[in-house]
PDB file of N, CA and C in Angstrom:
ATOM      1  N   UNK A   1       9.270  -5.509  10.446  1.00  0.00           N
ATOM      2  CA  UNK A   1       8.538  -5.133  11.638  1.00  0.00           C
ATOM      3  C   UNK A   1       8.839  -6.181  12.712  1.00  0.00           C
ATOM      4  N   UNK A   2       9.031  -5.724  14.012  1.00  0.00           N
ATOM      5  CA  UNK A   2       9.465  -6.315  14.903  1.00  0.00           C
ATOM      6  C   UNK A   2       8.375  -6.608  15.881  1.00  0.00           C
ATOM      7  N   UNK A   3       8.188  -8.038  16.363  1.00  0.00           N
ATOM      8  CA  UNK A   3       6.803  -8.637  17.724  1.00  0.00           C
ATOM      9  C   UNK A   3       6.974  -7.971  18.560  1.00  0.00           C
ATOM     10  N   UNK A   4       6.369  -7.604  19.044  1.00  0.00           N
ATOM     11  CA  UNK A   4       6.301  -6.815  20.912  1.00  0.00           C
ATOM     12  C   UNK A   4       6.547  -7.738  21.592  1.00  0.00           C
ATOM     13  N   UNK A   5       6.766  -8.860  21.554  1.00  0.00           N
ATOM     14  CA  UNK A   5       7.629  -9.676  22.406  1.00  0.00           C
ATOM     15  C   UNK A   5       8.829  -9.707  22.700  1.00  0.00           C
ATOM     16  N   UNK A   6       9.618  -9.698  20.897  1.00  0.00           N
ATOM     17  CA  UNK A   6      11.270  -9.313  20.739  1.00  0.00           C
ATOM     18  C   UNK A   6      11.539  -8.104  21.193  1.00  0.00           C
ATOM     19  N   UNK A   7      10.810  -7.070  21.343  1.00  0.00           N
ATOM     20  CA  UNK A   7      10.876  -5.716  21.581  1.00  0.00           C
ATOM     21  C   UNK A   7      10.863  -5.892  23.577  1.00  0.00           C
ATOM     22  N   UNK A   8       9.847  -6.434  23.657  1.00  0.00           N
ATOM     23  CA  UNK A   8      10.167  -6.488  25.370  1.00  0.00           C
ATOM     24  C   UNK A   8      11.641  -7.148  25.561  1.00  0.00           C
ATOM     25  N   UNK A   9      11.752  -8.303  24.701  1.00  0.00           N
ATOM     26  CA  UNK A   9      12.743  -9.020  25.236  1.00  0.00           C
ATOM     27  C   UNK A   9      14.536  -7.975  25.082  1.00  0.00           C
ATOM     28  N   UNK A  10      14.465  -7.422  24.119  1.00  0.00           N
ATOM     29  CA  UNK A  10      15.445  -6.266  23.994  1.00  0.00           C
ATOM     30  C   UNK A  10      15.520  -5.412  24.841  1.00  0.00           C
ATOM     31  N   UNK A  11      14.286  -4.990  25.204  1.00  0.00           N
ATOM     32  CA  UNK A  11      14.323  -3.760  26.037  1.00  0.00           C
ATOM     33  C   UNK A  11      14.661  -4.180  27.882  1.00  0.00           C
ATOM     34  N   UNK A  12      14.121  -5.387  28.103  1.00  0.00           N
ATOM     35  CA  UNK A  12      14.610  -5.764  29.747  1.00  0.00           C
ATOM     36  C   UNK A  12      16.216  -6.467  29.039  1.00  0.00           C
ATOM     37  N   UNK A  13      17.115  -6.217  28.688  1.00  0.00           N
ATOM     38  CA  UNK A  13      18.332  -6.774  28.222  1.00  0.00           C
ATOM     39  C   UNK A  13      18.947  -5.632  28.568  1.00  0.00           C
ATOM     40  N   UNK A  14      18.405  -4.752  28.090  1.00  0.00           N
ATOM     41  CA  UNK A  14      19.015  -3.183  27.916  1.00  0.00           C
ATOM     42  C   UNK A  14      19.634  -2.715  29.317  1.00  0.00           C
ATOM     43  N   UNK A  15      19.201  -3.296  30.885  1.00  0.00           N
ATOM     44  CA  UNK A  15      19.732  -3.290  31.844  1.00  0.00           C
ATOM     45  C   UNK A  15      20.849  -3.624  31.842  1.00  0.00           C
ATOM     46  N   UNK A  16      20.900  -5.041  31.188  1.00  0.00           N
ATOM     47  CA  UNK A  16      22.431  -5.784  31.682  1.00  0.00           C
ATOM     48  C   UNK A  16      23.044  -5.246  30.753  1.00  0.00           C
ATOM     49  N   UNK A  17      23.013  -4.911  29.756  1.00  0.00           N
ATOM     50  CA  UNK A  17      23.892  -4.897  28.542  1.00  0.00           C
ATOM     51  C   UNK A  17      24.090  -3.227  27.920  1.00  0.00           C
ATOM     52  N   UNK A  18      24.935  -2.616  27.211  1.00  0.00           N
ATOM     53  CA  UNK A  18      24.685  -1.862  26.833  1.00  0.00           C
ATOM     54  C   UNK A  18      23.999  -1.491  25.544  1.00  0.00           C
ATOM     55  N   UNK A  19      23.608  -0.419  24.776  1.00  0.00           N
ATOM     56  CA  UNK A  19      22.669  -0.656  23.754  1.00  0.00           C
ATOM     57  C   UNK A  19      23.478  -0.788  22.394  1.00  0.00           C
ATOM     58  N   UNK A  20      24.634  -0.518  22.717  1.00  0.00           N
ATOM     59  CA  UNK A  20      25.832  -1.025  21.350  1.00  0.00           C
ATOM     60  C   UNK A  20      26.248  -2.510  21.429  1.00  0.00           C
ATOM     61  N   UNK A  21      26.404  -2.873  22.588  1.00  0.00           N
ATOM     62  CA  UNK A  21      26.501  -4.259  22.367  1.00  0.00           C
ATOM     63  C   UNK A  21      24.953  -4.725  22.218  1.00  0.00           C
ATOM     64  N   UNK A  22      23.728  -4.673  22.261  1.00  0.00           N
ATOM     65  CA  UNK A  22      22.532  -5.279  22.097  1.00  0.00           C
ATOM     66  C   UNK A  22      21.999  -5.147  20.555  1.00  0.00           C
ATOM     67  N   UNK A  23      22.506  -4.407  20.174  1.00  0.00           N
ATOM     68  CA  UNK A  23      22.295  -3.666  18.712  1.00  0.00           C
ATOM     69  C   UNK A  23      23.373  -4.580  17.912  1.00  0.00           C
ATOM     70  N   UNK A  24      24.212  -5.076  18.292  1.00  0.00           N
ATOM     71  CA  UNK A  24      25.498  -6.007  17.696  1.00  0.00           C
ATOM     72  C   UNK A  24      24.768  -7.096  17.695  1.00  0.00           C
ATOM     73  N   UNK A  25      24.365  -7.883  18.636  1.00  0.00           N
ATOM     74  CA  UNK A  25      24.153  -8.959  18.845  1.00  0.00           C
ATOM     75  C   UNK A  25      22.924  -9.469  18.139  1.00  0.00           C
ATOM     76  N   UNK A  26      21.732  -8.400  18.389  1.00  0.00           N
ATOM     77  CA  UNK A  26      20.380  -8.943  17.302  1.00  0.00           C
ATOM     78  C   UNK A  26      20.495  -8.052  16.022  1.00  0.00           C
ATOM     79  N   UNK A  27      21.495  -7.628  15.738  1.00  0.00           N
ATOM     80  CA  UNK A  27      21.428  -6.835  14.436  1.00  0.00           C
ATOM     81  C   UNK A  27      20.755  -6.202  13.874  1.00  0.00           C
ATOM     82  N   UNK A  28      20.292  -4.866  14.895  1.00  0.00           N
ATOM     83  CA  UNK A  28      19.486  -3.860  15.096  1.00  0.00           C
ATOM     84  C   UNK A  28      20.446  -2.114  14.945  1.00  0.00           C
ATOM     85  N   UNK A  29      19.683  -1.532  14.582  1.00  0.00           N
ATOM     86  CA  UNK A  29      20.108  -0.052  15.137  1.00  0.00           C
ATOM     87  C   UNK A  29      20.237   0.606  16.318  1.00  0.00           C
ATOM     88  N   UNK A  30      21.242   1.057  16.462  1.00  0.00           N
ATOM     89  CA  UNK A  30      21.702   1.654  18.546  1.00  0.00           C
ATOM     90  C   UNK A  30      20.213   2.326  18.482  1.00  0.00           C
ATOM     91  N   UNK A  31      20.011   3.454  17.053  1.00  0.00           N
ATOM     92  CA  UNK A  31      18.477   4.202  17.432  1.00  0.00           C
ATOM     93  C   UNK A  31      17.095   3.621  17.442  1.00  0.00           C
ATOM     94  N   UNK A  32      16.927   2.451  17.153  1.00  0.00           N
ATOM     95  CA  UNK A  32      16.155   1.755  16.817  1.00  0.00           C
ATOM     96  C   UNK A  32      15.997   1.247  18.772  1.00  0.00           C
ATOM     97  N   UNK A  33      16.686   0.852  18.962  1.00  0.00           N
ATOM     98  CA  UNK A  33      16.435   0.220  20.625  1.00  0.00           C
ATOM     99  C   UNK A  33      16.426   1.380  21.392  1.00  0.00           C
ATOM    100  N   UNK A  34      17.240   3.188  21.282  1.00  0.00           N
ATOM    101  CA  UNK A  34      16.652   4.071  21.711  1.00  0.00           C
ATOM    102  C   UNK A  34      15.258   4.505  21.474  1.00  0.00           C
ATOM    103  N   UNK A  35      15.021   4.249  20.671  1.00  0.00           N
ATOM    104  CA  UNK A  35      13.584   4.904  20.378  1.00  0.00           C
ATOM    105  C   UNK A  35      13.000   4.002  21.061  1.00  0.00           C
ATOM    106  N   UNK A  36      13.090   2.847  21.119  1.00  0.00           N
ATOM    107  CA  UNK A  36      11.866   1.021  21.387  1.00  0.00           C
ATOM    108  C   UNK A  36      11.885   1.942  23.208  1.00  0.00           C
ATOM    109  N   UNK A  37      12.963   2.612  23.940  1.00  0.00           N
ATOM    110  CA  UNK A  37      13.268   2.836  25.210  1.00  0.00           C
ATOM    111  C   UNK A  37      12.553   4.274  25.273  1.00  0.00           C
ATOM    112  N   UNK A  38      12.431   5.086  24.349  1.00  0.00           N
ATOM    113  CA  UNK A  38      11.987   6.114  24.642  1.00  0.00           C
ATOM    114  C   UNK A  38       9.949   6.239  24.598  1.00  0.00           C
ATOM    115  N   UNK A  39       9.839   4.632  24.048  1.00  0.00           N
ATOM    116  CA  UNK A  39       8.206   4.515  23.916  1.00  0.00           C
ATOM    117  C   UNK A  39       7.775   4.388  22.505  1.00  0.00           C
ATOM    118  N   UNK A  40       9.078   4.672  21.456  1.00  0.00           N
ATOM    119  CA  UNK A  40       8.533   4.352  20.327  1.00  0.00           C
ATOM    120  C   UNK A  40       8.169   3.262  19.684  1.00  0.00           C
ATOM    121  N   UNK A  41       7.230   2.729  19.835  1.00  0.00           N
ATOM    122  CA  UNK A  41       6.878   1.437  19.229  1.00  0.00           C
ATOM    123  C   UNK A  41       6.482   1.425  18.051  1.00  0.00           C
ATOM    124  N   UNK A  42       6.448   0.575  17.480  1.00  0.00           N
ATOM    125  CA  UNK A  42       5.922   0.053  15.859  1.00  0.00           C
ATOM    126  C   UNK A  42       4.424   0.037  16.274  1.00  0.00           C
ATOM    127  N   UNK A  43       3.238   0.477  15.506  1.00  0.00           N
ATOM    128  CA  UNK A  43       2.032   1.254  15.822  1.00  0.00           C
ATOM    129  C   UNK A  43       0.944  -0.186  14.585  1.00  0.00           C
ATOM    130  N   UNK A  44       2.160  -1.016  13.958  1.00  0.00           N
ATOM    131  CA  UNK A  44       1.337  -2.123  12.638  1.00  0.00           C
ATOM    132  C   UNK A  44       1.003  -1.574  11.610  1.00  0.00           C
ATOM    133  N   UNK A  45       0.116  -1.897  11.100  1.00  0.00           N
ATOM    134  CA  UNK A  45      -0.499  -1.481   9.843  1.00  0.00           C
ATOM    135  C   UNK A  45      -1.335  -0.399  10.082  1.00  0.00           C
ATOM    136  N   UNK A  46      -1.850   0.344   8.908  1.00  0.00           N
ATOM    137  CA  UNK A  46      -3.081   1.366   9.585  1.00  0.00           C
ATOM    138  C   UNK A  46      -4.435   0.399   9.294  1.00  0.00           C
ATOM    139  N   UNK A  47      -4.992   0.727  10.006  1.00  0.00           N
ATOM    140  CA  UNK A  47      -6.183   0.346  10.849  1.00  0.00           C
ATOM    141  C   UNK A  47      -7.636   0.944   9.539  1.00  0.00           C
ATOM    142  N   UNK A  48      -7.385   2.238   9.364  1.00  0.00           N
ATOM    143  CA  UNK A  48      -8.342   3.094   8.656  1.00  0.00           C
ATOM    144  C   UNK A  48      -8.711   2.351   7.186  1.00  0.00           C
ATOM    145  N   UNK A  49     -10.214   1.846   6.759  1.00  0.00           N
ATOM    146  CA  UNK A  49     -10.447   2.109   5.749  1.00  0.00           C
ATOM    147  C   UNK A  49     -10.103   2.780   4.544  1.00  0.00           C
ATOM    148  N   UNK A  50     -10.548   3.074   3.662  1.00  0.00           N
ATOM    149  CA  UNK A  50     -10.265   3.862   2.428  1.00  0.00           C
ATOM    150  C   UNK A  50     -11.606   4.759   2.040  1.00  0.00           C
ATOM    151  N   UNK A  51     -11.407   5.919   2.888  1.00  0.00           N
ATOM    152  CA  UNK A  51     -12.561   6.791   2.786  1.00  0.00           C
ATOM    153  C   UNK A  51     -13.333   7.666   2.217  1.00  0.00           C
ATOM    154  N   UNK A  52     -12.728   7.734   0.863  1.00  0.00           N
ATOM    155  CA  UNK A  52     -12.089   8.946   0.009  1.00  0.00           C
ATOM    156  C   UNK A  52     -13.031   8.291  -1.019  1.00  0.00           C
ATOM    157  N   UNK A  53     -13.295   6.963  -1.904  1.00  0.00           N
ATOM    158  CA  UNK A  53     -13.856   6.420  -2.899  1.00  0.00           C
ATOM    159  C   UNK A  53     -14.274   5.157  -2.616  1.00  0.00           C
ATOM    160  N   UNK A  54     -15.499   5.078  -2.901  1.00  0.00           N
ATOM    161  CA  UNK A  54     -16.389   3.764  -2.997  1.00  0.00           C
ATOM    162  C   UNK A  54     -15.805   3.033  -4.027  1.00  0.00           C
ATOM    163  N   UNK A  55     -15.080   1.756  -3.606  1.00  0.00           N
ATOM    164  CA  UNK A  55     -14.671   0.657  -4.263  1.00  0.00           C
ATOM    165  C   UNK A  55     -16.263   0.255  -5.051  1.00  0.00           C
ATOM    166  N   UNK A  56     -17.162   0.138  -4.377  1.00  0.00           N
ATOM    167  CA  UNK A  56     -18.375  -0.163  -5.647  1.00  0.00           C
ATOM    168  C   UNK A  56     -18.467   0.698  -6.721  1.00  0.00           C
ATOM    169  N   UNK A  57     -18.477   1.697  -6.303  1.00  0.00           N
ATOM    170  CA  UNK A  57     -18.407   3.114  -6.920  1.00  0.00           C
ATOM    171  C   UNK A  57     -17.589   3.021  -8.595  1.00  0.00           C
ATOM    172  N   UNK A  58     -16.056   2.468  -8.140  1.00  0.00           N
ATOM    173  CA  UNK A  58     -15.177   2.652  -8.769  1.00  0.00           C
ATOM    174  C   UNK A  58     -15.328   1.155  -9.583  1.00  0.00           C
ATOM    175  N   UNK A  59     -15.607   0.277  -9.495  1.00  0.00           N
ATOM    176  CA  UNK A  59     -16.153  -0.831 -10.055  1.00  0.00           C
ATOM    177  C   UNK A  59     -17.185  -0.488 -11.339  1.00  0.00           C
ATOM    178  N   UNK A  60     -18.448  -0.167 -11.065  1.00  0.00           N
ATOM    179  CA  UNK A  60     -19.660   0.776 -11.785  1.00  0.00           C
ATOM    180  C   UNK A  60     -19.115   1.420 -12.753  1.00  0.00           C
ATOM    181  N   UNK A  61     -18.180   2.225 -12.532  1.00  0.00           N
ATOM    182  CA  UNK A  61     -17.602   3.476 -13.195  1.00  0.00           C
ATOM    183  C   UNK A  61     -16.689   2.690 -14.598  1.00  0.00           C
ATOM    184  N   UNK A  62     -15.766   1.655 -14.520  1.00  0.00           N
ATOM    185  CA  UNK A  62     -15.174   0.749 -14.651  1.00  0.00           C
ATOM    186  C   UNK A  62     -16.169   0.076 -16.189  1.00  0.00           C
ATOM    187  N   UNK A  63     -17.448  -0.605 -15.160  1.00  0.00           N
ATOM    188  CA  UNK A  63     -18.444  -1.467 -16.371  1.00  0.00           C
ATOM    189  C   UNK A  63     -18.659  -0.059 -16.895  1.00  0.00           C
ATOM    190  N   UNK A  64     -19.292   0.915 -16.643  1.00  0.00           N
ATOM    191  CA  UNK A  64     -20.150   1.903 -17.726  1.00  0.00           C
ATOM    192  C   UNK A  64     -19.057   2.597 -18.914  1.00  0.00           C
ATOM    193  N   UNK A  65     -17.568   2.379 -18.483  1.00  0.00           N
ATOM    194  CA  UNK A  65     -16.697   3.411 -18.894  1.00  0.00           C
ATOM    195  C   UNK A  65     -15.427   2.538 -18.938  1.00  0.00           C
ATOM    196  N   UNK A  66     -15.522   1.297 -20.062  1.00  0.00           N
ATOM    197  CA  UNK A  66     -13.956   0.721 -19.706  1.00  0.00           C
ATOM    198  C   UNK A  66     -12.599   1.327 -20.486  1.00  0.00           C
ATOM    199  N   UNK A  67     -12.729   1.825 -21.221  1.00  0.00           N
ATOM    200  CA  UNK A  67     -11.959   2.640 -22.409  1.00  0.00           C
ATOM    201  C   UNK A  67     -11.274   4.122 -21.391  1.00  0.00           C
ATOM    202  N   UNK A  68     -12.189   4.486 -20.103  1.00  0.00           N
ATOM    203  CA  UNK A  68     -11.448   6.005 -19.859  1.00  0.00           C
ATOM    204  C   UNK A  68     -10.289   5.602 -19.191  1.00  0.00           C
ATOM    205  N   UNK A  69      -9.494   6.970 -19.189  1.00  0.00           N
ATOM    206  CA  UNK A  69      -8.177   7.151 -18.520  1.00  0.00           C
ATOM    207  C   UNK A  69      -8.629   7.872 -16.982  1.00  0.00           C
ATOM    208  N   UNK A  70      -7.555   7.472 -16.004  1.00  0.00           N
ATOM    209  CA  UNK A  70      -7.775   7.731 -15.002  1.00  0.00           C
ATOM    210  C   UNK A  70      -7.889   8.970 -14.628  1.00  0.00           C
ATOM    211  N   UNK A  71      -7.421   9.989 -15.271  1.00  0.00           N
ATOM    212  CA  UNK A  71      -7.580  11.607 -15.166  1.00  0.00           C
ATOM    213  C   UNK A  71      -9.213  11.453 -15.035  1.00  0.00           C
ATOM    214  N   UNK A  72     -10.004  11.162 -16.114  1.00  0.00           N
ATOM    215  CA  UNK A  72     -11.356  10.747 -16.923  1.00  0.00           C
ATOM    216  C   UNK A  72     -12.194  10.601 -15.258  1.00  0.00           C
ATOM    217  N   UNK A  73     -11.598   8.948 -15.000  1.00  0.00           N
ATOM    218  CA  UNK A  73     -12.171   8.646 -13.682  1.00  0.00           C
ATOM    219  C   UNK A  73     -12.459   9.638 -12.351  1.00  0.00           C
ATOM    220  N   UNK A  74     -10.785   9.955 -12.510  1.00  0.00           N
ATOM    221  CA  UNK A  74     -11.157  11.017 -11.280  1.00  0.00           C
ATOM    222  C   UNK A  74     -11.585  12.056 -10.786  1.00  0.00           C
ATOM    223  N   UNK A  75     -12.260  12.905 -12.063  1.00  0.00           N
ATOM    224  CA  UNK A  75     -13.304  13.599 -12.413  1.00  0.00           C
ATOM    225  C   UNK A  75     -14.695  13.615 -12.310  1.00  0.00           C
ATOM    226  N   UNK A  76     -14.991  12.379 -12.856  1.00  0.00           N
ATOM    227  CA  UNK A  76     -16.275  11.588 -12.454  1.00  0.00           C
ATOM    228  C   UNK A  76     -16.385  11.108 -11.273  1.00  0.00           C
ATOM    229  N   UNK A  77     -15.674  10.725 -10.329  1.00  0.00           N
ATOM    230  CA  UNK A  77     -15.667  10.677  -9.030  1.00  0.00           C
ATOM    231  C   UNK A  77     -15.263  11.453  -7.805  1.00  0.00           C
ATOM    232  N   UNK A  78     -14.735  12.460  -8.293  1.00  0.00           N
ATOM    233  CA  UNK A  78     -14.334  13.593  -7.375  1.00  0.00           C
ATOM    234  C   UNK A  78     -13.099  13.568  -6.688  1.00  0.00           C
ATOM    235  N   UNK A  79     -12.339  12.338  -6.985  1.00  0.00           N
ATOM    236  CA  UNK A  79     -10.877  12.134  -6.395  1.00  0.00           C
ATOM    237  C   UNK A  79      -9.889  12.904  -7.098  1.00  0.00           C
ATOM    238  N   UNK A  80      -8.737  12.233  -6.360  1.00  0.00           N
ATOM    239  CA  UNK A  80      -7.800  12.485  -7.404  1.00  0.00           C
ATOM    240  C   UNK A  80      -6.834  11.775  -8.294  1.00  0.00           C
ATOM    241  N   UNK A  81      -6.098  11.847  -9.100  1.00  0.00           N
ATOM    242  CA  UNK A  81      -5.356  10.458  -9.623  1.00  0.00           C
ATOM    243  C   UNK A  81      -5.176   9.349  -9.236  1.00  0.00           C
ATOM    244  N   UNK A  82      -4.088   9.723  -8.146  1.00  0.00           N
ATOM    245  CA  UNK A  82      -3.347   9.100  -7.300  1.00  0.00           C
ATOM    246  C   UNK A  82      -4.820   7.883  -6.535  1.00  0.00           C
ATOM    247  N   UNK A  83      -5.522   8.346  -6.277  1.00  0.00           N
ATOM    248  CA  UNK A  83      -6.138   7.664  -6.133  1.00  0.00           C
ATOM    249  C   UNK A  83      -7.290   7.088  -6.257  1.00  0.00           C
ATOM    250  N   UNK A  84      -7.644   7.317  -7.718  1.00  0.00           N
ATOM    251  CA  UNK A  84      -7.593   5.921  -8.737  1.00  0.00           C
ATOM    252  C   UNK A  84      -6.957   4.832  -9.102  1.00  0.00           C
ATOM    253  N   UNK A  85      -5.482   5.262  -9.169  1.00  0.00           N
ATOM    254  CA  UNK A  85      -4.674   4.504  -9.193  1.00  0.00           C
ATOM    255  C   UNK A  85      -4.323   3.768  -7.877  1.00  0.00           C
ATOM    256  N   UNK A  86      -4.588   4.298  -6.894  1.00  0.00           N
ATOM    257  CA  UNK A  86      -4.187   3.305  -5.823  1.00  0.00           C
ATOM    258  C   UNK A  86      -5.337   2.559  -5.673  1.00  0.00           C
ATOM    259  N   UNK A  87      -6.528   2.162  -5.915  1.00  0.00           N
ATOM    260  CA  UNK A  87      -8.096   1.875  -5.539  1.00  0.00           C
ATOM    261  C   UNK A  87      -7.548   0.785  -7.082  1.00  0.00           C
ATOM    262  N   UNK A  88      -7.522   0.984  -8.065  1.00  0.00           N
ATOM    263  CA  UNK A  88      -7.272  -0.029  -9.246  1.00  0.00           C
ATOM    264  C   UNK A  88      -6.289  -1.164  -8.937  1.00  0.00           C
ATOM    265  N   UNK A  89      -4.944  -0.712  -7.979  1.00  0.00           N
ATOM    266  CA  UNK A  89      -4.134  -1.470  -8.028  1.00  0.00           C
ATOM    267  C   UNK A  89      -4.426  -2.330  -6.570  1.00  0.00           C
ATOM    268  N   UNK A  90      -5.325  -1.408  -5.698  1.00  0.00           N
ATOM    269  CA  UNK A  90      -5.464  -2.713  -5.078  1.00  0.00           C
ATOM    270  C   UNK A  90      -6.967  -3.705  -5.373  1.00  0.00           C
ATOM    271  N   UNK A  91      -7.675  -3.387  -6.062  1.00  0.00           N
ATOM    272  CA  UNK A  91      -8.573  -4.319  -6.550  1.00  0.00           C
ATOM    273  C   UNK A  91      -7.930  -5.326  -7.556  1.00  0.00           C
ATOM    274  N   UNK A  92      -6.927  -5.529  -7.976  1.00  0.00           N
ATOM    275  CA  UNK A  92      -6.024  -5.930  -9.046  1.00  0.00           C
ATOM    276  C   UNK A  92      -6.559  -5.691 -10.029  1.00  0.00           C
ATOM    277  N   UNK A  93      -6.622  -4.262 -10.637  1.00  0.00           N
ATOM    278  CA  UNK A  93      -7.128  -4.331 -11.998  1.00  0.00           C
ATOM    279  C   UNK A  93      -6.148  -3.234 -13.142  1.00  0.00           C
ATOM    280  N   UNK A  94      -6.009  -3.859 -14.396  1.00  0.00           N
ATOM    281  CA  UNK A  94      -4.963  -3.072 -14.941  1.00  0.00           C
ATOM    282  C   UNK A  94      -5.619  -2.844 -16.237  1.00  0.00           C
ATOM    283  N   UNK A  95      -4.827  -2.073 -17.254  1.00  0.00           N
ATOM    284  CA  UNK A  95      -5.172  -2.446 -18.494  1.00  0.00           C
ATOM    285  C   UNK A  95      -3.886  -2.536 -19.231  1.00  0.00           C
ATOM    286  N   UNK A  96      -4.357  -3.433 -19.895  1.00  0.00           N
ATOM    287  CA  UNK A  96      -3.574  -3.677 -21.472  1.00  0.00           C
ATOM    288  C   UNK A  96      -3.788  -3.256 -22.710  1.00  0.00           C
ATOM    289  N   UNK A  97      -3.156  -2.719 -23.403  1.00  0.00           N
ATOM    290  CA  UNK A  97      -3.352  -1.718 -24.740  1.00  0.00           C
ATOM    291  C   UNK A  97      -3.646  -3.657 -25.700  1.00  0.00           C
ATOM    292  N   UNK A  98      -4.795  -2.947 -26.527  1.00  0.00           N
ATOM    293  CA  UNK A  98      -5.339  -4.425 -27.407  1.00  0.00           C
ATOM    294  C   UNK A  98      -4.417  -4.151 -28.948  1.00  0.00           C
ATOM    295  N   UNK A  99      -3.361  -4.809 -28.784  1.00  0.00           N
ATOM    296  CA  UNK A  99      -2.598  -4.235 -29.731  1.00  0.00           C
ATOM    297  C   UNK A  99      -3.117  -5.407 -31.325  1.00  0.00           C
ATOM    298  N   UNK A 100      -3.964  -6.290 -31.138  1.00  0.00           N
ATOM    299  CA  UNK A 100      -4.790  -6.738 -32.544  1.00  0.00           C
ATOM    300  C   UNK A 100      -5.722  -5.833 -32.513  1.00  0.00           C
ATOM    301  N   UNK A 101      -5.698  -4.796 -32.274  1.00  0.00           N
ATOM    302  CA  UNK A 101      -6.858  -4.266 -33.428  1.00  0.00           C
ATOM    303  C   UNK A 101      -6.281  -2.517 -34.345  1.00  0.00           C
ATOM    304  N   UNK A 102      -7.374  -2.127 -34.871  1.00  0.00           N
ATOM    305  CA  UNK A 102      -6.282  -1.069 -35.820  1.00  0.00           C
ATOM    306  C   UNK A 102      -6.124  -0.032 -34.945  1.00  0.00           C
ATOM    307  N   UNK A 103      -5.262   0.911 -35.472  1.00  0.00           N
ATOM    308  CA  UNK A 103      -4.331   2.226 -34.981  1.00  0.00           C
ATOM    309  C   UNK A 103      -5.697   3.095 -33.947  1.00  0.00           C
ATOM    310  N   UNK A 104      -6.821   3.226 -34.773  1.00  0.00           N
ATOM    311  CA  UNK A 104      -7.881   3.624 -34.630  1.00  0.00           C
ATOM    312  C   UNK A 104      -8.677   3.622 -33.370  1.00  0.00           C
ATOM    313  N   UNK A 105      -8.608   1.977 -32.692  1.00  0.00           N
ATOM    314  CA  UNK A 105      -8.921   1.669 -31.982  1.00  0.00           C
ATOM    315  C   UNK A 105      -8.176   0.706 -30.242  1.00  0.00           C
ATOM    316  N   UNK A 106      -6.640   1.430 -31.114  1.00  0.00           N
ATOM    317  CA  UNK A 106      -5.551   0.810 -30.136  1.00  0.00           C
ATOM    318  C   UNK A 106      -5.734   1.068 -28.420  1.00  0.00           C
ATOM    319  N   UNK A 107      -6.366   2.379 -27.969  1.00  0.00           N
ATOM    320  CA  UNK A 107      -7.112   2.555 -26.845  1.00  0.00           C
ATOM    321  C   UNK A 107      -8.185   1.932 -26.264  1.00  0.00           C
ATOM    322  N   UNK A 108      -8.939   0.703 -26.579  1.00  0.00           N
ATOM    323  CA  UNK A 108      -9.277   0.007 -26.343  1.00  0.00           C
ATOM    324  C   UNK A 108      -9.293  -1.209 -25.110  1.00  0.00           C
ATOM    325  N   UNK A 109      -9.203  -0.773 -23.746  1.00  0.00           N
ATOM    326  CA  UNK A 109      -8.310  -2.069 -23.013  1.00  0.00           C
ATOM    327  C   UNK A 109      -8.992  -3.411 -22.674  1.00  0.00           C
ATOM    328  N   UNK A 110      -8.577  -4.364 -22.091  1.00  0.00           N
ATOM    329  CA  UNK A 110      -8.511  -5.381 -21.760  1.00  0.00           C
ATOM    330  C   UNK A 110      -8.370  -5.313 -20.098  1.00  0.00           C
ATOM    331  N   UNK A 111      -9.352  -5.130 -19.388  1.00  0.00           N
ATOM    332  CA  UNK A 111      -9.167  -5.740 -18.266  1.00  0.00           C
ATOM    333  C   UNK A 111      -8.962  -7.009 -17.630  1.00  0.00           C
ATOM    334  N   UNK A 112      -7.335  -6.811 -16.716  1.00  0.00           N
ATOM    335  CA  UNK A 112      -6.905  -8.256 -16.212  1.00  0.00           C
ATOM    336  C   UNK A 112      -7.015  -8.067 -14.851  1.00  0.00           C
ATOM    337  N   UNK A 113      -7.329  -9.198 -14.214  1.00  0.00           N
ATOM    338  CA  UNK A 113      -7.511  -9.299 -12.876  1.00  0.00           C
ATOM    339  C   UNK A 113      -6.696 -10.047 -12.336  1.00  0.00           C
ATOM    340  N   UNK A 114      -6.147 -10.075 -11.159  1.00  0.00           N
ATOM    341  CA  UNK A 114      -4.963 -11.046 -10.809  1.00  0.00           C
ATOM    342  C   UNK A 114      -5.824 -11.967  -9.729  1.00  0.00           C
ATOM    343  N   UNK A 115      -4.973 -13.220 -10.458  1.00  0.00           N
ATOM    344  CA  UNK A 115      -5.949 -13.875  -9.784  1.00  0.00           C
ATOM    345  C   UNK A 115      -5.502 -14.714  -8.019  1.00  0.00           C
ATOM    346  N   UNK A 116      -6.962 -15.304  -7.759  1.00  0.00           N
ATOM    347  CA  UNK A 116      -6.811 -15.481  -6.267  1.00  0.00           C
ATOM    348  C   UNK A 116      -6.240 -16.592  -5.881  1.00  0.00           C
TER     349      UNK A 116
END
């Protein structure tokens, strides 16, 4: 992602220079400085929350229910996979299959948290 500074500074260049030689020189795309000219700017990150599932929510769900699979979860919460899985991976939370214990009880996980 490119500063809106470098982006001004490209774009008043674009007078003197042409956009193949300006695209050579900072080692950019010819479409990349057309678009920066046509108004397309880089817009950052999104801005929006995560509106869809209560991270407390999904925490709760987590202590009462550490053994379910995410299908499981997203049932009980009304989502959908995908995001369970995206809500787990950004809380850093995973599981690990507890492979000391028997066949029986190999579904069992281990929540790891990555730490800060």
């Amino acid at each position: 992602m490119y500063s809106l500074n470098f982006i001004n500074k490209v774009l008043q260049k674009c007078k003197q220079y042409s956009i193949r030689k300006l695209a050579e020189k900072y080692d950019l795309s010819p479409q990349t400085i057309q678009n920066w000219k046509k108004g397309k700017l880089p817009t950052g990150k999104r801005a929006k929350s995560n509106t869809k599932l209560n991270k407390d929510l999904l925490l709760e769900d987590i202590r009462n229910y550490p053994d379910s699979y995410q299908y499981e979860r997203a049932e009980r919460l009304g989502v959908s996979e995908a995001c369970v899985w995206s809500n787990l991976k950004k809380l850093g939370i995973t599981y690990k299959k507890n492979s000391k214990t028997s066949k029986s009880r190999r579904r069992e996980a281990i929540i790891i948290s990555k730490k800060d």
